[in-house]
Each structure stands twice: as C-alpha cells, then as structure tokens.
C-alpha atoms as a PDB file:
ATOM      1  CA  UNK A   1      38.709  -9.702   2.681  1.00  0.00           C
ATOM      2  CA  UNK A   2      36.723  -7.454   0.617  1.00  0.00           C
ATOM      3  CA  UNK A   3      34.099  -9.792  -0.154  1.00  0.00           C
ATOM      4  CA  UNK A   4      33.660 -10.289   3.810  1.00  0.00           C
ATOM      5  CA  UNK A   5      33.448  -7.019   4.798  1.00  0.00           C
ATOM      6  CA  UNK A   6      31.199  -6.400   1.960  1.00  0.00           C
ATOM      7  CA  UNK A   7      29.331  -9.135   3.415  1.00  0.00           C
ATOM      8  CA  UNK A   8      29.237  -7.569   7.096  1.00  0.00           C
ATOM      9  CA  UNK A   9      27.608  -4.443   5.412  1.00  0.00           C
ATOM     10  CA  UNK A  10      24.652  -6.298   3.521  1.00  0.00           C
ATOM     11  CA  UNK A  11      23.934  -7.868   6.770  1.00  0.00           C
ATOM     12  CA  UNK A  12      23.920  -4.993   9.114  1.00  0.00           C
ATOM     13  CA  UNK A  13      22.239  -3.222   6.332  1.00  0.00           C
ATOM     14  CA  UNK A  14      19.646  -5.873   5.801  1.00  0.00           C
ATOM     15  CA  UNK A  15      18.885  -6.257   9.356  1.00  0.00           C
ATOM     16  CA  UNK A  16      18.145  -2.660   9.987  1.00  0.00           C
ATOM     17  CA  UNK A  17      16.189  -2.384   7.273  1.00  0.00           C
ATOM     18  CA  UNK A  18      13.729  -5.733   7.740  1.00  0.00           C
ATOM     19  CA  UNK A  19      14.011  -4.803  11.619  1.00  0.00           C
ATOM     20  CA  UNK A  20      12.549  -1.434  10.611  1.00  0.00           C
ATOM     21  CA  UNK A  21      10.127  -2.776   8.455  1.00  0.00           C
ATOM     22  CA  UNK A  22       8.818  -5.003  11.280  1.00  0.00           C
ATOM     23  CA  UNK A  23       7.166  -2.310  12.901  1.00  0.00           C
ATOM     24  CA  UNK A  24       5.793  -1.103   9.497  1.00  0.00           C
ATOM     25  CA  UNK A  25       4.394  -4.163   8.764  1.00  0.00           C
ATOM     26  CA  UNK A  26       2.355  -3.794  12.355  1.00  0.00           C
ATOM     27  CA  UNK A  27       1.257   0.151  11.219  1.00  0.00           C
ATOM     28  CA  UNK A  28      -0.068  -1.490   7.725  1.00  0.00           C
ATOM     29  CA  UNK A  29      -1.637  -4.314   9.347  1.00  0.00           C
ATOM     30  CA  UNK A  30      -3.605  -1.502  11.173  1.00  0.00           C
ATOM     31  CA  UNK A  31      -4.158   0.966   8.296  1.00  0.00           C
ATOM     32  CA  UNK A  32      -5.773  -2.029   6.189  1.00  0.00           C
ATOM     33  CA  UNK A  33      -8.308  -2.747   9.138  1.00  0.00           C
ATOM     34  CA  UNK A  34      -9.197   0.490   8.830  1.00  0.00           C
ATOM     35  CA  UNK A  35      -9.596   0.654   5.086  1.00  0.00           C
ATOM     36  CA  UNK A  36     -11.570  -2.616   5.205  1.00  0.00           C
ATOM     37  CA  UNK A  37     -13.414  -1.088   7.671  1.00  0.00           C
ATOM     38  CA  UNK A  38     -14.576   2.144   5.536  1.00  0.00           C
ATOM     39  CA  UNK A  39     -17.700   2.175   4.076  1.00  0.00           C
ATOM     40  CA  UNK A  40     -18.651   3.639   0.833  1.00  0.00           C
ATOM     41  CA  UNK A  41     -21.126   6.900   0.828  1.00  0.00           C
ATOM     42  CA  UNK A  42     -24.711   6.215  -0.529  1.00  0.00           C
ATOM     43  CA  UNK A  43     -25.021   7.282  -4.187  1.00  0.00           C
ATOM     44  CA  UNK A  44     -25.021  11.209  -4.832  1.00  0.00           C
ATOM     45  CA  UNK A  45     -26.393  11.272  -7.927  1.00  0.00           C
ATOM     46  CA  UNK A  46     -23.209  13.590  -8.877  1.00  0.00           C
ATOM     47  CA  UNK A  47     -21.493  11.449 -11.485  1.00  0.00           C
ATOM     48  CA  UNK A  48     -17.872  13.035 -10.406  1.00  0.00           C
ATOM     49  CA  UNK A  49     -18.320  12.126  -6.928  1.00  0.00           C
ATOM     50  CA  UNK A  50     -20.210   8.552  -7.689  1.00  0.00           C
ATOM     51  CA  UNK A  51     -17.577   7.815 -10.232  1.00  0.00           C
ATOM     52  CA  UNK A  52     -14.347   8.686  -7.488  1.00  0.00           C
ATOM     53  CA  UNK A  53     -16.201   6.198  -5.018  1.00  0.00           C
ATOM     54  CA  UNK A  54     -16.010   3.512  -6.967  1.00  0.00           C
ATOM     55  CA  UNK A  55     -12.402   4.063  -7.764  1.00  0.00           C
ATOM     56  CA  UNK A  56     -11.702   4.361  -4.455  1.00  0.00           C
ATOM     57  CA  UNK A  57     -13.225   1.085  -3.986  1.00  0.00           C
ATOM     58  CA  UNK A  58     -11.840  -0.788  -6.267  1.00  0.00           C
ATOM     59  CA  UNK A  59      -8.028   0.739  -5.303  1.00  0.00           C
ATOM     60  CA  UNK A  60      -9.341   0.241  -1.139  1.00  0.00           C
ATOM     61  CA  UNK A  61      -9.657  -3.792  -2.750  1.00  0.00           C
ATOM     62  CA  UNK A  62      -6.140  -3.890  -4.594  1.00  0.00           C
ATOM     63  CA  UNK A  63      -4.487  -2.232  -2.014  1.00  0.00           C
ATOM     64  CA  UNK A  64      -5.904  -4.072   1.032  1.00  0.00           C
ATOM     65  CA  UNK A  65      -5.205  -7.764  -1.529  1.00  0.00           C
ATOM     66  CA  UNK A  66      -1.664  -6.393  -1.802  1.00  0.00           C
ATOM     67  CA  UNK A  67      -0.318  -6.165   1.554  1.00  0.00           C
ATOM     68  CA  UNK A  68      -0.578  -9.866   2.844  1.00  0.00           C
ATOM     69  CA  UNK A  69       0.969 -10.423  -0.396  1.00  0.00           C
ATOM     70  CA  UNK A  70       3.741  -8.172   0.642  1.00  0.00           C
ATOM     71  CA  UNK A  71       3.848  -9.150   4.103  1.00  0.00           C
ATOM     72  CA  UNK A  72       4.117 -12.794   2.817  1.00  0.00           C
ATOM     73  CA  UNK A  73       7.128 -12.096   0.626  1.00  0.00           C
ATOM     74  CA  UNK A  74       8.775  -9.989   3.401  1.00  0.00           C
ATOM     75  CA  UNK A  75       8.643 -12.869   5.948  1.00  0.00           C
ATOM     76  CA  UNK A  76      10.091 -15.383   3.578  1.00  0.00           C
ATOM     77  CA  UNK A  77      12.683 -13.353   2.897  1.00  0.00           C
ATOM     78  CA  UNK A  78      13.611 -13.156   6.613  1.00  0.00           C
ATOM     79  CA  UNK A  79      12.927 -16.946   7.025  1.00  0.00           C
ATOM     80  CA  UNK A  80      10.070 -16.486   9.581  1.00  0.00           C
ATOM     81  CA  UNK A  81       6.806 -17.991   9.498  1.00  0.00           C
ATOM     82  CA  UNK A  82       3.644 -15.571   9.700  1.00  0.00           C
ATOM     83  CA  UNK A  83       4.013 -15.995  13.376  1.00  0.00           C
ATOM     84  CA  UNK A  84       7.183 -14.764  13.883  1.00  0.00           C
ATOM     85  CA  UNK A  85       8.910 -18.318  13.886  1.00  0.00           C
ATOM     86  CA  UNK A  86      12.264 -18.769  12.217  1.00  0.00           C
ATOM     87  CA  UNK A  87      11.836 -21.290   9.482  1.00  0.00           C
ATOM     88  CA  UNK A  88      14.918 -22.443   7.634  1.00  0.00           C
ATOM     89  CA  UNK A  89      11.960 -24.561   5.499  1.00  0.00           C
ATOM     90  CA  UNK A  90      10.790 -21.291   4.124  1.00  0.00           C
ATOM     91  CA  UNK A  91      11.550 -20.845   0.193  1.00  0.00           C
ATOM     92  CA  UNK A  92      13.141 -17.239  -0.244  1.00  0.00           C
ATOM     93  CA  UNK A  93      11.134 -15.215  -2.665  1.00  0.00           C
ATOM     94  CA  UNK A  94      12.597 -14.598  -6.199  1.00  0.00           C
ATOM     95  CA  UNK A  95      13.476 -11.667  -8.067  1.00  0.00           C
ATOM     96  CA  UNK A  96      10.508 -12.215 -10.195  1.00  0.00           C
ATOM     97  CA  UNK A  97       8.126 -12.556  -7.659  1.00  0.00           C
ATOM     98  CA  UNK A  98       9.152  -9.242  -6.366  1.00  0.00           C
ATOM     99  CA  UNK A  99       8.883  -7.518  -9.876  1.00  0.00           C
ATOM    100  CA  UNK A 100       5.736  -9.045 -10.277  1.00  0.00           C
ATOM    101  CA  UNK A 101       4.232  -7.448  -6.983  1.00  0.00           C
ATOM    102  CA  UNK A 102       6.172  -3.947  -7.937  1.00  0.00           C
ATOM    103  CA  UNK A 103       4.218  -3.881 -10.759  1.00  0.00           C
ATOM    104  CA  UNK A 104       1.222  -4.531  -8.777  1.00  0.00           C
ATOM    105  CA  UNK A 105       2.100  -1.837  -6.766  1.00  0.00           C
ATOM    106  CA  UNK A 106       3.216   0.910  -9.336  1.00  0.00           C
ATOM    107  CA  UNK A 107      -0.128   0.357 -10.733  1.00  0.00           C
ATOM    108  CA  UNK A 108      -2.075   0.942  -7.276  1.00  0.00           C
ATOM    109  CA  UNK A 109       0.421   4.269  -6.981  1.00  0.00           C
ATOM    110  CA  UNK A 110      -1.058   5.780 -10.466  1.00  0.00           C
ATOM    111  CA  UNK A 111      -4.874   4.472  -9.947  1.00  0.00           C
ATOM    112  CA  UNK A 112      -4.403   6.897  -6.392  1.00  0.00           C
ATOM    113  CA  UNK A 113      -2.759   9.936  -8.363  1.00  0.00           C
ATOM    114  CA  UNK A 114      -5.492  10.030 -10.618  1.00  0.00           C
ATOM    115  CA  UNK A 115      -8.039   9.896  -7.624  1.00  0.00           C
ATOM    116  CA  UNK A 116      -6.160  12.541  -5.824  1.00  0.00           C
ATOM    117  CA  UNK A 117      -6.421  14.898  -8.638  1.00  0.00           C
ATOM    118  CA  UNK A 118     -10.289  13.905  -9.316  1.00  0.00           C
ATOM    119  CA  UNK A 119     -10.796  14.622  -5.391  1.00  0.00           C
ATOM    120  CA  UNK A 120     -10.280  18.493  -6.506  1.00  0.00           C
ATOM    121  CA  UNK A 121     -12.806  18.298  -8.749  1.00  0.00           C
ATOM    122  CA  UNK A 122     -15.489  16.345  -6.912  1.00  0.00           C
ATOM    123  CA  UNK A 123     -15.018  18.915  -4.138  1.00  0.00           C
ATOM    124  CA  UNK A 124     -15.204  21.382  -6.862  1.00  0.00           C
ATOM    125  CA  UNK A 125     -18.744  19.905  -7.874  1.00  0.00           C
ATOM    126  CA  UNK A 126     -19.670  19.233  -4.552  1.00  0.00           C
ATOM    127  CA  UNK A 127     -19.672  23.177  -3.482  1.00  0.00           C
ATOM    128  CA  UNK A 128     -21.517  24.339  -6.458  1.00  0.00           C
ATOM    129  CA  UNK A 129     -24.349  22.116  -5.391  1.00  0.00           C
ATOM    130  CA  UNK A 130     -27.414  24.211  -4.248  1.00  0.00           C
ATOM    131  CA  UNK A 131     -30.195  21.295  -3.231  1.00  0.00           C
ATOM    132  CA  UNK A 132     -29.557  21.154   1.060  1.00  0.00           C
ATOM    133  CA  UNK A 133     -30.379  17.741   0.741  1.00  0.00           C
ATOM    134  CA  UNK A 134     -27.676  16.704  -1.786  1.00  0.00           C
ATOM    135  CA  UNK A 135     -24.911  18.979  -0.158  1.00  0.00           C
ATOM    136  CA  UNK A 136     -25.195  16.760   2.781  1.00  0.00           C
ATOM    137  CA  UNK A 137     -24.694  13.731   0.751  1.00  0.00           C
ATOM    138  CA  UNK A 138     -22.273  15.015  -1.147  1.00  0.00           C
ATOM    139  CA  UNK A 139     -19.820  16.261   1.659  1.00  0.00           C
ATOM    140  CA  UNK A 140     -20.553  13.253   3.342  1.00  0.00           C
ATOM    141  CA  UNK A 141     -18.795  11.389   0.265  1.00  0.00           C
ATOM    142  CA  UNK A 142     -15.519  14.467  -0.648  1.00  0.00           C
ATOM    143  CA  UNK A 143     -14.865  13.519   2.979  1.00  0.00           C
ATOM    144  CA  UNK A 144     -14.713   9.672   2.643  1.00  0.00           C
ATOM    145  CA  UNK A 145     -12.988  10.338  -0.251  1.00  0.00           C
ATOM    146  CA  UNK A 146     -10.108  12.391   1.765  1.00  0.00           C
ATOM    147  CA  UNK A 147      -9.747   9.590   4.436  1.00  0.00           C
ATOM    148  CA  UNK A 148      -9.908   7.431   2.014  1.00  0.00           C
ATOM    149  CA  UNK A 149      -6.896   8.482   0.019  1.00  0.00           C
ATOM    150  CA  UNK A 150      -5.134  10.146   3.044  1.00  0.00           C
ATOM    151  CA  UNK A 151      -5.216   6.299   4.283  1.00  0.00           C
ATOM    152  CA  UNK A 152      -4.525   4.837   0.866  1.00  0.00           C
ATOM    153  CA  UNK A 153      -1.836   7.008  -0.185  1.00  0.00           C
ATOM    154  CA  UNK A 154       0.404   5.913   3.401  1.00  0.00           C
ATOM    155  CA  UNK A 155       0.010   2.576   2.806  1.00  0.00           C
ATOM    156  CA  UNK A 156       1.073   2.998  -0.676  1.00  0.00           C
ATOM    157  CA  UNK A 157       4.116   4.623   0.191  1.00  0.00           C
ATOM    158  CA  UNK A 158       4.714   1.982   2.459  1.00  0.00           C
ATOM    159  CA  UNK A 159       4.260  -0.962   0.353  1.00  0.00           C
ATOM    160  CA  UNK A 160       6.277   0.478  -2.602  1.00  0.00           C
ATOM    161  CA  UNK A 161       9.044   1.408  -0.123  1.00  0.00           C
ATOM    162  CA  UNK A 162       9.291  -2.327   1.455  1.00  0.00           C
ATOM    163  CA  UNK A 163       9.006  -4.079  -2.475  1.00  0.00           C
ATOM    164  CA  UNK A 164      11.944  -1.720  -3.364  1.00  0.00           C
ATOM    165  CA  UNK A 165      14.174  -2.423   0.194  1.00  0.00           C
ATOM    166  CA  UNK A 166      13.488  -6.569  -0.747  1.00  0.00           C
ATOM    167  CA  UNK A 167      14.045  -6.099  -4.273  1.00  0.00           C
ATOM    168  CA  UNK A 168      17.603  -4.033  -3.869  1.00  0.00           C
ATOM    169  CA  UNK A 169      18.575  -6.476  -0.985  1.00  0.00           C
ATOM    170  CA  UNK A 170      17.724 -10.016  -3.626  1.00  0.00           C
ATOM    171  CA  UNK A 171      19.769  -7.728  -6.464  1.00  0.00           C
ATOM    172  CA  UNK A 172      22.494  -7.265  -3.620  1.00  0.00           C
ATOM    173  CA  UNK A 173      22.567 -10.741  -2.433  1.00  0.00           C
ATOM    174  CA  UNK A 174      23.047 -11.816  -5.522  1.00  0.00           C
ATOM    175  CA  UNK A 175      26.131 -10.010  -6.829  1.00  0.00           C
ATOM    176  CA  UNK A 176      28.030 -11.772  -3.401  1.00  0.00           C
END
C-alpha cells in the first residue's frame, strides 16, 4: 500500500513538474534565439571591457550548446520525441548522463559569476574614460555586456533548475 501511494505521489509530482517545465522549455527556446542573435561590440581597446566580451562569448556558446542538450534529455525522460510525439522507443536518460550535463552546467553558473562581478569593473573603467570617441564604444559594449548576462544568467537558472528536477526524479524513480 505504501509503495503505491508512494507511487501516486512521484507521478503527480513528476507530471507537474515536466508539465511546468514544458512551458520553460518554450521561454529558453526563445531566450537562446536571442542570445544567438546578440552581436559582440567592436573592440574598445579597453582590455577590461575587450577581455569581458570574449567571456561573454564564449559562455553565450556553452550556454546556447547546452540547452538542446537539456531539452534532449528532458524529452526522453518524458518519452516524447522532439515534436511532442509519445515514443515508448525512446531510451530514458541515465543518472550519469544527467551528472555529466550538471557539471556542464555548474561550470556555465561560475564562468557567469565571475563575469557579473567583472561587469562592475568594466563599467568602472568605462566611466573614467575621457576620449568622446571611446566612451561611445565603450558604453556601447558595458551595455551588451548587461543584456548579455541579464539574458545569460535566466537561462542559467533555468537550465540548472530542470537538470536538478530530472536528476531528483531518476534518484526517486529509482528507490521504487
């Protein structure tokens, strides 16, 4: 009796939370489009601010090579196809798998705390310039930078909240 009812919860419980995640999964199909769709500042000549664009490249690349990853591993664990189709074909994704990608993910989380603390100090470097024509390349590329990681850090959150909801559910799933 107990293991049925325990049973019953994992399933309502899993349902609400991949049924939630459904419509996340649409939100951080649009965010990526729009981090794809950023484009980098010219050069600034300001080594603080040059140096935080190409970190924010490089994390726009991870994080935008993550997600389909993600989205991948969160439709085979629902048994649907990409499209929406269930699939009882569909190979569920291991624990491993999952760890794998968290790590992925825990790594993208740190590479955007360090830019968010060396936004300060572009912004910092950026005010103190004096040259008119380098202020307006340089705000032009502190303000990428804050849509940048504004955009970054949400789809962050999101992806390590959905690898720890499908990791917690296999862990669950597997003590039945």
């Amino acid at each position: 009796m107990n293991k049925l009812l325990l049973a019953a919860v994992l399933l309502t419980a899993y349902t609400n939370v991949f049924g939630q995640t459904q419509e996340q999964i649409e939100t951080s199909k649009q965010r990526i489009i729009k981090i794809q769709k950023l484009e980098t500042p010219k050069e600034t000549a300001i080594s603080s601010i040059d140096g935080l664009q190409i970190k924010i490249a490089s994390t726009a690349l991870e994080s935008a090579a993550i997600t389909p990853l993600l989205q991948n591993l969160y439709y085979r664990s629902v048994g649907q196809s990409v499209d929406g189709v269930t699939d009882v074909t569909v190979k569920k994704p291991t624990l491993r798998e999952l760890e794998e990608l968290a790590v992925r993910i825990y790594s993208q989380s740190k590479n955007l705390e360090n830019i968010s603390s060396d936004v300060a100090s572009a912004s910092k470097d950026a005010s103190e310039i004096k040259n008119p024509l380098k202020i307006a390349k340089a705000l032009q590329a502190v303000n990428y930078a804050k849509t940048a990681v504004a955009l970054l850090g949400e789809e962050t959150l999101f992806q390590a909240t959905a690898i720890k909801s499908m990791i917690q559910t296999i862990r669950t799933s597997e003590n039945l």
